[in-house]
PDB file of N, CA and C in Angstrom:
ATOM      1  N   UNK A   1      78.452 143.366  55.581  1.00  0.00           N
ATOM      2  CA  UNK A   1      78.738 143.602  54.184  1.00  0.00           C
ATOM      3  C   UNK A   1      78.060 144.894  53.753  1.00  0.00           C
ATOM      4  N   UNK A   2      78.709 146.236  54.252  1.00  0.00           N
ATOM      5  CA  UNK A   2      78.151 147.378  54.047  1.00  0.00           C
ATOM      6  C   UNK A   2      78.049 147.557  52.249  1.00  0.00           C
ATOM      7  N   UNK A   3      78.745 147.030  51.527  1.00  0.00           N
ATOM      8  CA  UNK A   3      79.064 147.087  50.230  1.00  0.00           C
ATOM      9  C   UNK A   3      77.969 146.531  49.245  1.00  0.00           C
ATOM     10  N   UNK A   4      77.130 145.444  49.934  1.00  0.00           N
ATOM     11  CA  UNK A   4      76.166 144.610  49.009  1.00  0.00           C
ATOM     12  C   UNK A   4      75.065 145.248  48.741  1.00  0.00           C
ATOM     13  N   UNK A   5      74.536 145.527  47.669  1.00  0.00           N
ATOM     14  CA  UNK A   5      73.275 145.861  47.542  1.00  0.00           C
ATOM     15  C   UNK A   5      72.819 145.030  46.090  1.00  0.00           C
ATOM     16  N   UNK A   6      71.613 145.285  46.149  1.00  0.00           N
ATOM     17  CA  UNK A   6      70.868 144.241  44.756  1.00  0.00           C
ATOM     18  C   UNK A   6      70.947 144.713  43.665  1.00  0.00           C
ATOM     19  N   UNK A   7      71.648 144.182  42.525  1.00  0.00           N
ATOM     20  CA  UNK A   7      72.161 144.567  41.007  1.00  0.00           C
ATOM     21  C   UNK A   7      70.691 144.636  40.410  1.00  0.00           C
ATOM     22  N   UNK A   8      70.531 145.455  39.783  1.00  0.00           N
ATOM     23  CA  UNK A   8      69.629 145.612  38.561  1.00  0.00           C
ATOM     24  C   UNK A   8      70.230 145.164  37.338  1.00  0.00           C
ATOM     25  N   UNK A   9      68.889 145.036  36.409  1.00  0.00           N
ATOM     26  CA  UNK A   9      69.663 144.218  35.088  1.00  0.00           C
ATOM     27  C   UNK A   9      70.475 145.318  34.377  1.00  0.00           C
ATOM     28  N   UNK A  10      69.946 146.622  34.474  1.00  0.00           N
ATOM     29  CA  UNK A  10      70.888 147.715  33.741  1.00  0.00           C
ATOM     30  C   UNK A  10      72.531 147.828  34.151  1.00  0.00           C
ATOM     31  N   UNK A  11      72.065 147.029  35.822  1.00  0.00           N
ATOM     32  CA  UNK A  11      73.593 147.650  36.603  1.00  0.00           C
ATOM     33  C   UNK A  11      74.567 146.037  36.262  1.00  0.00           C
ATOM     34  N   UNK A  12      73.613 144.854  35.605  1.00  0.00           N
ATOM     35  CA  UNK A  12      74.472 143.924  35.122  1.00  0.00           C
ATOM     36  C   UNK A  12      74.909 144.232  33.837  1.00  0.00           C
ATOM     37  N   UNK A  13      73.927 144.456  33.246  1.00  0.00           N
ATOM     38  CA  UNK A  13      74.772 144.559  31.547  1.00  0.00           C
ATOM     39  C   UNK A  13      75.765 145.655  31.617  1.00  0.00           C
ATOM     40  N   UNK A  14      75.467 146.486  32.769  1.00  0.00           N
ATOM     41  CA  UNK A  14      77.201 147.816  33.218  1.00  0.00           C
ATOM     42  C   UNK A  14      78.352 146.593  32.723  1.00  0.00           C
ATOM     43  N   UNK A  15      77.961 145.763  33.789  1.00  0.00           N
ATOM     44  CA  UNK A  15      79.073 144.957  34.509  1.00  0.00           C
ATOM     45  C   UNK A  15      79.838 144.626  33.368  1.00  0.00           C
ATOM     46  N   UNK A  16      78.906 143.561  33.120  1.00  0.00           N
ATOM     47  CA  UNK A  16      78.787 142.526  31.659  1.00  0.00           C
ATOM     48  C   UNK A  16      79.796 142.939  30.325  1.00  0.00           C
ATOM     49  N   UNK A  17      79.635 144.087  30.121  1.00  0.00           N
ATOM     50  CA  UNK A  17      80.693 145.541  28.796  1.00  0.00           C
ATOM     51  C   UNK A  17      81.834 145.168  28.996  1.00  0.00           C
ATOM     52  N   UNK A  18      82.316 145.063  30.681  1.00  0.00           N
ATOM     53  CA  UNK A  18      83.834 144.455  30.849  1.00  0.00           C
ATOM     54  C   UNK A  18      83.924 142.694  30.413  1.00  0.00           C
ATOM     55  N   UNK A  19      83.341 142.255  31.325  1.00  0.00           N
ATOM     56  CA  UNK A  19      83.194 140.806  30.462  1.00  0.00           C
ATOM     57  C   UNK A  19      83.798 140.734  29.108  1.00  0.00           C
ATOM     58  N   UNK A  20      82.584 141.216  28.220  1.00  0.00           N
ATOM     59  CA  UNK A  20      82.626 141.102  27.103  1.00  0.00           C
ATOM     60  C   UNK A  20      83.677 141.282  26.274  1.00  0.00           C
ATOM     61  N   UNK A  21      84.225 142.807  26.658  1.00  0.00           N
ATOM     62  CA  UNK A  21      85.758 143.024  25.772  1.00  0.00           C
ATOM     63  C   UNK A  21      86.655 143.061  26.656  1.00  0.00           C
ATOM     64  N   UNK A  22      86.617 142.021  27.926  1.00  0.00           N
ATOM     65  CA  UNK A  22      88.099 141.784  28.347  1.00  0.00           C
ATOM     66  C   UNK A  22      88.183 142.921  28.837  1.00  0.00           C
ATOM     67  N   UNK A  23      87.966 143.834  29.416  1.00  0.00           N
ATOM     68  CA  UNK A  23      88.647 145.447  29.274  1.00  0.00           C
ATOM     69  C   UNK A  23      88.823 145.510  31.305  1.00  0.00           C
ATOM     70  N   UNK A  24      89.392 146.292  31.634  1.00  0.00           N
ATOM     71  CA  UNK A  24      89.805 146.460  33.182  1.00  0.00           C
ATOM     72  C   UNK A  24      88.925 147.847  32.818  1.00  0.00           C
ATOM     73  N   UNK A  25      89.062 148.928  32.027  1.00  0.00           N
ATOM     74  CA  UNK A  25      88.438 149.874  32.140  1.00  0.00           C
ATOM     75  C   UNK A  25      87.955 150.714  30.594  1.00  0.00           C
ATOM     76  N   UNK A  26      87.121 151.296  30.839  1.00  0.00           N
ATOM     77  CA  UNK A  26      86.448 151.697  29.642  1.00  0.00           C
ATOM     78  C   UNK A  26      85.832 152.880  29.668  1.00  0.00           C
ATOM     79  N   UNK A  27      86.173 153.845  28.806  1.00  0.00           N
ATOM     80  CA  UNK A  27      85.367 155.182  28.257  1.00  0.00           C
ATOM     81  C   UNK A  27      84.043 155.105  28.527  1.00  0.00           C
ATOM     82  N   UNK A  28      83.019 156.251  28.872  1.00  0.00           N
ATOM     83  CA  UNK A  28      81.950 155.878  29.359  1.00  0.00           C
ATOM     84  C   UNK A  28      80.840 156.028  27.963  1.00  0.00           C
ATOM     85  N   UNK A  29      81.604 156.861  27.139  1.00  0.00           N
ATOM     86  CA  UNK A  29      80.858 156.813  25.650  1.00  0.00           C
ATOM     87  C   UNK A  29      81.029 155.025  24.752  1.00  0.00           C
ATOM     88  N   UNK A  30      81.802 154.342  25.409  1.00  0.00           N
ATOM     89  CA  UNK A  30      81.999 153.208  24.796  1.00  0.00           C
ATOM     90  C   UNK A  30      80.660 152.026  25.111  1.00  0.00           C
ATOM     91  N   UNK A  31      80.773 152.311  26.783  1.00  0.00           N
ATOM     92  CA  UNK A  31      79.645 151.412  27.345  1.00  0.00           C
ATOM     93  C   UNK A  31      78.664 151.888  26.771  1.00  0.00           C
ATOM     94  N   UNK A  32      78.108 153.136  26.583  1.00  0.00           N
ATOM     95  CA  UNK A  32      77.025 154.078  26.189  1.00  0.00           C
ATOM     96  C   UNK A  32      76.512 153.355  24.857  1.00  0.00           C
ATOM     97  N   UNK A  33      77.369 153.161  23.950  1.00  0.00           N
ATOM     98  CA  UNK A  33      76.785 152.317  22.573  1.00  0.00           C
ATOM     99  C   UNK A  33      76.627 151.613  22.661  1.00  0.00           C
ATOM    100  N   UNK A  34      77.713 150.903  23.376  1.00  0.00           N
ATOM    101  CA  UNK A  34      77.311 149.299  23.606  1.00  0.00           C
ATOM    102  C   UNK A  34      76.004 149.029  24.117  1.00  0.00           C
ATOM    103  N   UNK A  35      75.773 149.382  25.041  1.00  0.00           N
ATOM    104  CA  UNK A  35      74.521 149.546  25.294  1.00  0.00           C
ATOM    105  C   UNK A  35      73.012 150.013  24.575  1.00  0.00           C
ATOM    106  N   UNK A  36      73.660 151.127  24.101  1.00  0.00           N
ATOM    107  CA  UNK A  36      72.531 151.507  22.997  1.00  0.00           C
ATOM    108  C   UNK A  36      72.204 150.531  21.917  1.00  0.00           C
ATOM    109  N   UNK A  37      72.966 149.645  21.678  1.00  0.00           N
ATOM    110  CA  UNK A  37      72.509 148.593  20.590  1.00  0.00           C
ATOM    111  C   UNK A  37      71.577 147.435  21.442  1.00  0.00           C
ATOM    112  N   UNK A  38      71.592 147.885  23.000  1.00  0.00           N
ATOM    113  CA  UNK A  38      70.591 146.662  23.394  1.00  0.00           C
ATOM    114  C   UNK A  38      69.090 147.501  23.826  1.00  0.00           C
ATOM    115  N   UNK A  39      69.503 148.616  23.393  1.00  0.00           N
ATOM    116  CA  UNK A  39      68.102 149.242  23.682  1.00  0.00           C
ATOM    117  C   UNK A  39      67.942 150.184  24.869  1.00  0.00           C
ATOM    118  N   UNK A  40      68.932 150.697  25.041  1.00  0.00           N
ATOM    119  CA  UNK A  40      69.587 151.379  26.648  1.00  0.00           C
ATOM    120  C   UNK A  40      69.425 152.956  26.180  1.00  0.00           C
ATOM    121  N   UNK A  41      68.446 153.800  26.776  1.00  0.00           N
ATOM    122  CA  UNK A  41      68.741 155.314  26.360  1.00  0.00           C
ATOM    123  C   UNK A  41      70.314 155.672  27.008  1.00  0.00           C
ATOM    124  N   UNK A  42      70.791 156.549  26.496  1.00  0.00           N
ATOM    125  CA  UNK A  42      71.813 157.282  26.762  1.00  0.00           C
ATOM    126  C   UNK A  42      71.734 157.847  27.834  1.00  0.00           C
ATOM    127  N   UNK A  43      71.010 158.497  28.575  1.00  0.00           N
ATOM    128  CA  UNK A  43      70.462 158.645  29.922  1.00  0.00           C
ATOM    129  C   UNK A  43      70.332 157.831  30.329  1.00  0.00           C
ATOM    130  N   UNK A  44      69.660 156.289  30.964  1.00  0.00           N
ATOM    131  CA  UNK A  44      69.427 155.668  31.442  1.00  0.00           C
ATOM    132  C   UNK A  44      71.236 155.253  32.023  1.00  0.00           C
ATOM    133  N   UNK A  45      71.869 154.760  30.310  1.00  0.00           N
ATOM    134  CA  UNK A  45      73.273 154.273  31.183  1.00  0.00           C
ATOM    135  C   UNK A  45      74.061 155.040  31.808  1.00  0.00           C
ATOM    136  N   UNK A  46      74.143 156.352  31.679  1.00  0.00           N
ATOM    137  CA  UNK A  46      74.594 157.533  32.306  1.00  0.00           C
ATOM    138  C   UNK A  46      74.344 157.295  33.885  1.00  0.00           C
ATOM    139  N   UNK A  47      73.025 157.452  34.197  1.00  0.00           N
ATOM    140  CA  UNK A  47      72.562 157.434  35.370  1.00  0.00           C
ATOM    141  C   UNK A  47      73.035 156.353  35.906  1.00  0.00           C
ATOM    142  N   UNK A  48      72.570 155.148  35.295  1.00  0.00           N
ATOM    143  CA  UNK A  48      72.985 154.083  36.139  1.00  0.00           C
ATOM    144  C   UNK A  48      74.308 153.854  36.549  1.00  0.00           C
ATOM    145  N   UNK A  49      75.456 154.157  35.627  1.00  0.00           N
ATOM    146  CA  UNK A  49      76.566 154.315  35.925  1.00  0.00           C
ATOM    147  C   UNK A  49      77.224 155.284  37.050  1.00  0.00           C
ATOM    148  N   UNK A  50      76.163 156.467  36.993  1.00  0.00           N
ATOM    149  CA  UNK A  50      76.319 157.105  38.292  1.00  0.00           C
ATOM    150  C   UNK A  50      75.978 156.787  39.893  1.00  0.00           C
ATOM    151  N   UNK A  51      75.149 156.262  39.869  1.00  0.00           N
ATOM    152  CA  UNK A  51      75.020 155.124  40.674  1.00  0.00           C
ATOM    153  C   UNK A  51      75.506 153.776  41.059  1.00  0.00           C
ATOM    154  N   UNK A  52      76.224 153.584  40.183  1.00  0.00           N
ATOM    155  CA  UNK A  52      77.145 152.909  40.466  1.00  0.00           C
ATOM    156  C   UNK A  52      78.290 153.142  41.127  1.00  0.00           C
ATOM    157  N   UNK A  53      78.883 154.271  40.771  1.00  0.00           N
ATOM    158  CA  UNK A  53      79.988 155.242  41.100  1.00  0.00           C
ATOM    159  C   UNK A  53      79.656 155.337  42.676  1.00  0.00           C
ATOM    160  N   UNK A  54      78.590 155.692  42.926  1.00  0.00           N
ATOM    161  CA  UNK A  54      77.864 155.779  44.245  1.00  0.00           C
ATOM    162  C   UNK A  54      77.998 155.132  44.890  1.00  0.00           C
ATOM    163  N   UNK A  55      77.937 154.003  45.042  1.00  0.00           N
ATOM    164  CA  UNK A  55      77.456 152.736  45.322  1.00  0.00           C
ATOM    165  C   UNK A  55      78.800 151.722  45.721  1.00  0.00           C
ATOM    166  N   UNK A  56      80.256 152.410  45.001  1.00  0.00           N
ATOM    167  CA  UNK A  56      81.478 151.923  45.043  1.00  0.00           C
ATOM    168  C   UNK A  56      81.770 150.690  44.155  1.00  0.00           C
ATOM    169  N   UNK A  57      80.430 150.438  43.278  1.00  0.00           N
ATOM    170  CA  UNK A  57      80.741 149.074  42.248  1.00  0.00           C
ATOM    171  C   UNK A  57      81.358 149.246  41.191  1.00  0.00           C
ATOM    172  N   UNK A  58      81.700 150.652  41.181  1.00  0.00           N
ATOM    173  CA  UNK A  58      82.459 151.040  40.444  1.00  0.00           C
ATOM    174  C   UNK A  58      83.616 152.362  40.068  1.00  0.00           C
ATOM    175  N   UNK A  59      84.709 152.287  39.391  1.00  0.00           N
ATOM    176  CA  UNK A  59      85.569 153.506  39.714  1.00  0.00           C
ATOM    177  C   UNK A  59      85.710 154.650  38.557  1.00  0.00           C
ATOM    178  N   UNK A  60      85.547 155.929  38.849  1.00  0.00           N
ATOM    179  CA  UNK A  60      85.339 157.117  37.734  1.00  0.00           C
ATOM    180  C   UNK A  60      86.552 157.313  37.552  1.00  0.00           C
ATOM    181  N   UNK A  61      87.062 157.647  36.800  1.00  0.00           N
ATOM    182  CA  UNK A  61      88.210 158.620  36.732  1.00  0.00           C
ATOM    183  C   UNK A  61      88.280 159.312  35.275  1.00  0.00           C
ATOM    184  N   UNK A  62      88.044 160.867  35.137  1.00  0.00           N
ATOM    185  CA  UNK A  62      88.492 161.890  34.378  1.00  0.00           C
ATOM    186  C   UNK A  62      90.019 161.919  33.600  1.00  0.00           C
ATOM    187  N   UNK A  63      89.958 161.205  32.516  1.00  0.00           N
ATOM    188  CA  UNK A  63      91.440 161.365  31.634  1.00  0.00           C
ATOM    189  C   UNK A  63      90.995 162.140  30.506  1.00  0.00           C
ATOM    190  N   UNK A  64      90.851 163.547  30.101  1.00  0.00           N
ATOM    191  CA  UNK A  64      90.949 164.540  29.415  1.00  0.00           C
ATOM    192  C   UNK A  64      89.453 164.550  29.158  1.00  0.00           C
ATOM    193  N   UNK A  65      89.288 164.318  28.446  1.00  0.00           N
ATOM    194  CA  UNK A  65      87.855 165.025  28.073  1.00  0.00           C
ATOM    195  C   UNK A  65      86.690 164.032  28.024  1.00  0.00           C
ATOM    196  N   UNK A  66      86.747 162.829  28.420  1.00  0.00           N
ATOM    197  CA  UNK A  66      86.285 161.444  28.976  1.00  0.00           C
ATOM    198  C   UNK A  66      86.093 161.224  30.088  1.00  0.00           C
ATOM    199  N   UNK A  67      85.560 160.484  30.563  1.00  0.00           N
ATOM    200  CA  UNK A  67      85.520 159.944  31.924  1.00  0.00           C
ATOM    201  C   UNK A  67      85.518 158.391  31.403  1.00  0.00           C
ATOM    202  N   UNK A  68      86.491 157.740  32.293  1.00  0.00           N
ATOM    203  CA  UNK A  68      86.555 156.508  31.906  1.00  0.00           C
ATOM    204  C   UNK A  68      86.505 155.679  33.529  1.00  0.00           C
ATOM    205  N   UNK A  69      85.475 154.658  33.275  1.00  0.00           N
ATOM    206  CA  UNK A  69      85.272 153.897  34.552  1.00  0.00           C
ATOM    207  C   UNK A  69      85.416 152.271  34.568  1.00  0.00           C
ATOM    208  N   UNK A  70      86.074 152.141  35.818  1.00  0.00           N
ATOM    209  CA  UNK A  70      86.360 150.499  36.111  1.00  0.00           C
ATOM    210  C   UNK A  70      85.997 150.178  36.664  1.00  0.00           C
ATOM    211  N   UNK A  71      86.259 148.628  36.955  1.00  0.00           N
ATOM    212  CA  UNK A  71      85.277 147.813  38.413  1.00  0.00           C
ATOM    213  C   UNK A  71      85.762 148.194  39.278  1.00  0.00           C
ATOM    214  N   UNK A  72      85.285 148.393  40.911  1.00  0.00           N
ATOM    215  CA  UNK A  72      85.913 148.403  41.866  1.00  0.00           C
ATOM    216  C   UNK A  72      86.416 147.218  42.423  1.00  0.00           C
ATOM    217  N   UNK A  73      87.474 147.067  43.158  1.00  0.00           N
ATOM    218  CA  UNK A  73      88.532 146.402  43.129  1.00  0.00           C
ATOM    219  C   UNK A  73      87.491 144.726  43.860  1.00  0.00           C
ATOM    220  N   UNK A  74      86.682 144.876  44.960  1.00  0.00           N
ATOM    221  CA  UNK A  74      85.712 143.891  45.614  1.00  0.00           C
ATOM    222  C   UNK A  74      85.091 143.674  44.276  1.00  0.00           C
ATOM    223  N   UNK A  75      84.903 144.104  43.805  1.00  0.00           N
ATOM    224  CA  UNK A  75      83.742 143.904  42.100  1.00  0.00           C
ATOM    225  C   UNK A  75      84.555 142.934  41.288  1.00  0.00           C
ATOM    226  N   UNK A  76      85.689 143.472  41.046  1.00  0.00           N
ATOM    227  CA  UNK A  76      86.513 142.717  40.095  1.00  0.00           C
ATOM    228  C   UNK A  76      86.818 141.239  40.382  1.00  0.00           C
ATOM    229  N   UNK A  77      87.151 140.935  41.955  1.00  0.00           N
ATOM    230  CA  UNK A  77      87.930 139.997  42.200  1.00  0.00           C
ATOM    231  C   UNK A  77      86.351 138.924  42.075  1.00  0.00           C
ATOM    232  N   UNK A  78      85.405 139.526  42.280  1.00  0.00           N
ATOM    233  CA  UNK A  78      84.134 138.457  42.134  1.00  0.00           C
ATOM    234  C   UNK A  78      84.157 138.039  41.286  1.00  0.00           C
ATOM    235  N   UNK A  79      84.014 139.249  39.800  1.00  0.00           N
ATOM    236  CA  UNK A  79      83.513 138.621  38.782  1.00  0.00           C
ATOM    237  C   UNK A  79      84.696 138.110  37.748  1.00  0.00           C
ATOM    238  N   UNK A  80      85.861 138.037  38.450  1.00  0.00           N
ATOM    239  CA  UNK A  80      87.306 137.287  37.857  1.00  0.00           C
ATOM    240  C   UNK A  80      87.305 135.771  38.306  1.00  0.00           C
ATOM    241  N   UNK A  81      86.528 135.981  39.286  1.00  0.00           N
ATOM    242  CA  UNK A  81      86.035 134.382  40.005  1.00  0.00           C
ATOM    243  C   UNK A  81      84.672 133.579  39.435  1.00  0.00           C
ATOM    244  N   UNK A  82      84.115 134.155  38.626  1.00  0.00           N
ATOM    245  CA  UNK A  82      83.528 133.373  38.089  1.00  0.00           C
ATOM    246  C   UNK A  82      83.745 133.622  36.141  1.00  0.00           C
ATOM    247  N   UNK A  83      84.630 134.410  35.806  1.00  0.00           N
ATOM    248  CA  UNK A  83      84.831 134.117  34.690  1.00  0.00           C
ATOM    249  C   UNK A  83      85.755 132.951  34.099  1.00  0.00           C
ATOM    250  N   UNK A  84      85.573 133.101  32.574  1.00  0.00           N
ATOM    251  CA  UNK A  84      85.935 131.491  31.926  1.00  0.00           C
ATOM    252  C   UNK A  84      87.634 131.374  32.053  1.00  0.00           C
ATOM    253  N   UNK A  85      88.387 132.706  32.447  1.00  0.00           N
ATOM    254  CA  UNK A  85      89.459 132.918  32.524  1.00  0.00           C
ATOM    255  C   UNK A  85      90.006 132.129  33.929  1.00  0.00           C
ATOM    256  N   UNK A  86      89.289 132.180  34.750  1.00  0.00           N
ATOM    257  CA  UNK A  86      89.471 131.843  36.218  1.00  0.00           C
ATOM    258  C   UNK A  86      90.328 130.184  36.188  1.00  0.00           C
ATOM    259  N   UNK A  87      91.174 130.624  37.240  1.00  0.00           N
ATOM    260  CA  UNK A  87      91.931 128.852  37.117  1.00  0.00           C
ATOM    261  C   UNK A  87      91.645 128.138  38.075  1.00  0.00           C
ATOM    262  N   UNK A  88      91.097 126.679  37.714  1.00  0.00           N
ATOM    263  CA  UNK A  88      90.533 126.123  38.266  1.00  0.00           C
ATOM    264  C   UNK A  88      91.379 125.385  39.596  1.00  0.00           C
ATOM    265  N   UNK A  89      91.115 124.974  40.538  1.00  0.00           N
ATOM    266  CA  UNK A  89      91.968 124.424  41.545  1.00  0.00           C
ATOM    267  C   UNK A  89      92.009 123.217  41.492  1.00  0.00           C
ATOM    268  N   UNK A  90      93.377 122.910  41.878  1.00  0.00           N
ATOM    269  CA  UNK A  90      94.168 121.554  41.918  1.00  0.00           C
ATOM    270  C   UNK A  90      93.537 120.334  42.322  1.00  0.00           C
ATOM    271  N   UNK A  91      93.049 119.339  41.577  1.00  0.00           N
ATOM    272  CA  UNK A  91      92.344 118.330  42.067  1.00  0.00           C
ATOM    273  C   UNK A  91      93.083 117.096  42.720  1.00  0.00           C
ATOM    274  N   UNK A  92      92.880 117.261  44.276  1.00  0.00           N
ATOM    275  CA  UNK A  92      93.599 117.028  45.418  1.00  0.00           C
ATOM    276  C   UNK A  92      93.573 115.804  45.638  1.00  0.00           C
ATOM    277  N   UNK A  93      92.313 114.309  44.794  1.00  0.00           N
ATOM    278  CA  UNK A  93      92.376 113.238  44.895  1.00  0.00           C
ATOM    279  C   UNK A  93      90.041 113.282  45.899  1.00  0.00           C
ATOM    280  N   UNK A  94      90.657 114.347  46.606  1.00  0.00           N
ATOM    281  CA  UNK A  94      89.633 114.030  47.503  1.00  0.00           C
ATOM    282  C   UNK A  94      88.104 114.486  47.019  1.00  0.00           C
ATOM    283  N   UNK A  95      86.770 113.918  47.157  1.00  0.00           N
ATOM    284  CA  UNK A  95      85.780 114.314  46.759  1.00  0.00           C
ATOM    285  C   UNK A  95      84.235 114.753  47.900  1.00  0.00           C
ATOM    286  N   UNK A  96      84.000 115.635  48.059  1.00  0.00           N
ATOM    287  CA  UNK A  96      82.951 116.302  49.196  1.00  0.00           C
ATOM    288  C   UNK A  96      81.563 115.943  48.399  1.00  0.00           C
ATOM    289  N   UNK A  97      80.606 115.517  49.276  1.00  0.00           N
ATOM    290  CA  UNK A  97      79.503 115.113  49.087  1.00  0.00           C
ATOM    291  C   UNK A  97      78.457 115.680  50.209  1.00  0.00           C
ATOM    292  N   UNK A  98      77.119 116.480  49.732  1.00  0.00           N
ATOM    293  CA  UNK A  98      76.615 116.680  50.346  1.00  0.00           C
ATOM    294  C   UNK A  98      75.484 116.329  50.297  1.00  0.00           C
ATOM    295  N   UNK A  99      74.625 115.652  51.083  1.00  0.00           N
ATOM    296  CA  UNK A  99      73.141 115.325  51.433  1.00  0.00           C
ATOM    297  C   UNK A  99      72.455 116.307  51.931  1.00  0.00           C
ATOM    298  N   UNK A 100      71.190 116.223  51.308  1.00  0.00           N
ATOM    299  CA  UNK A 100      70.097 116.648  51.902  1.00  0.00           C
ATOM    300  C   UNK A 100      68.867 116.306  52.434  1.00  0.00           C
TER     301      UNK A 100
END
């Protein structure tokens, strides 16, 4: 799993911005406030977001005078799997039990 590395809380509340407004992708001045209302310098989310970019947890892309960034595609399908949106699977009759 060349891809895994350990989230910081800055690089969760990144995450978290999508969560929050539903969004697949977002202006990077958008996360930037959002953030700034939790106490995030403007530098700090900058950076971290660049590192992220780095890192492949996430995707840049330049649309005019913005840069607007999304999850990367391994990123997304995780955290679509544990959101409240996620559909739950078919309950098959059968029940797994595990001891310890």
């Amino acid at each position: 799993m060349a891809n895994r590395y350990r989230i910081t809380r800055p690089g969760f509340d990144v995450v978290s911005v999508f969560g929050s407004l539903w969004a697949r992708a977002l202006p990077i001045p958008v996360i930037v406030a959002l953030l700034g209302e939790r106490g995030y310098s403007e530098s700090s989310v900058r950076n971290q977001i660049g590192r992220m970019v780095s890192r492949g947890a996430l995707q840049a892309e330049r649309l005019g005078k913005f840069a607007v960034v999304s999850l990367a595609p391994h990123v997304e399908a995780n955290f679509l799997q544990v959101s409240p949106a996620a559909v739950a699977p078919v309950y098959d009759g059968s029940l797994s039990l595990l001891l310890y």
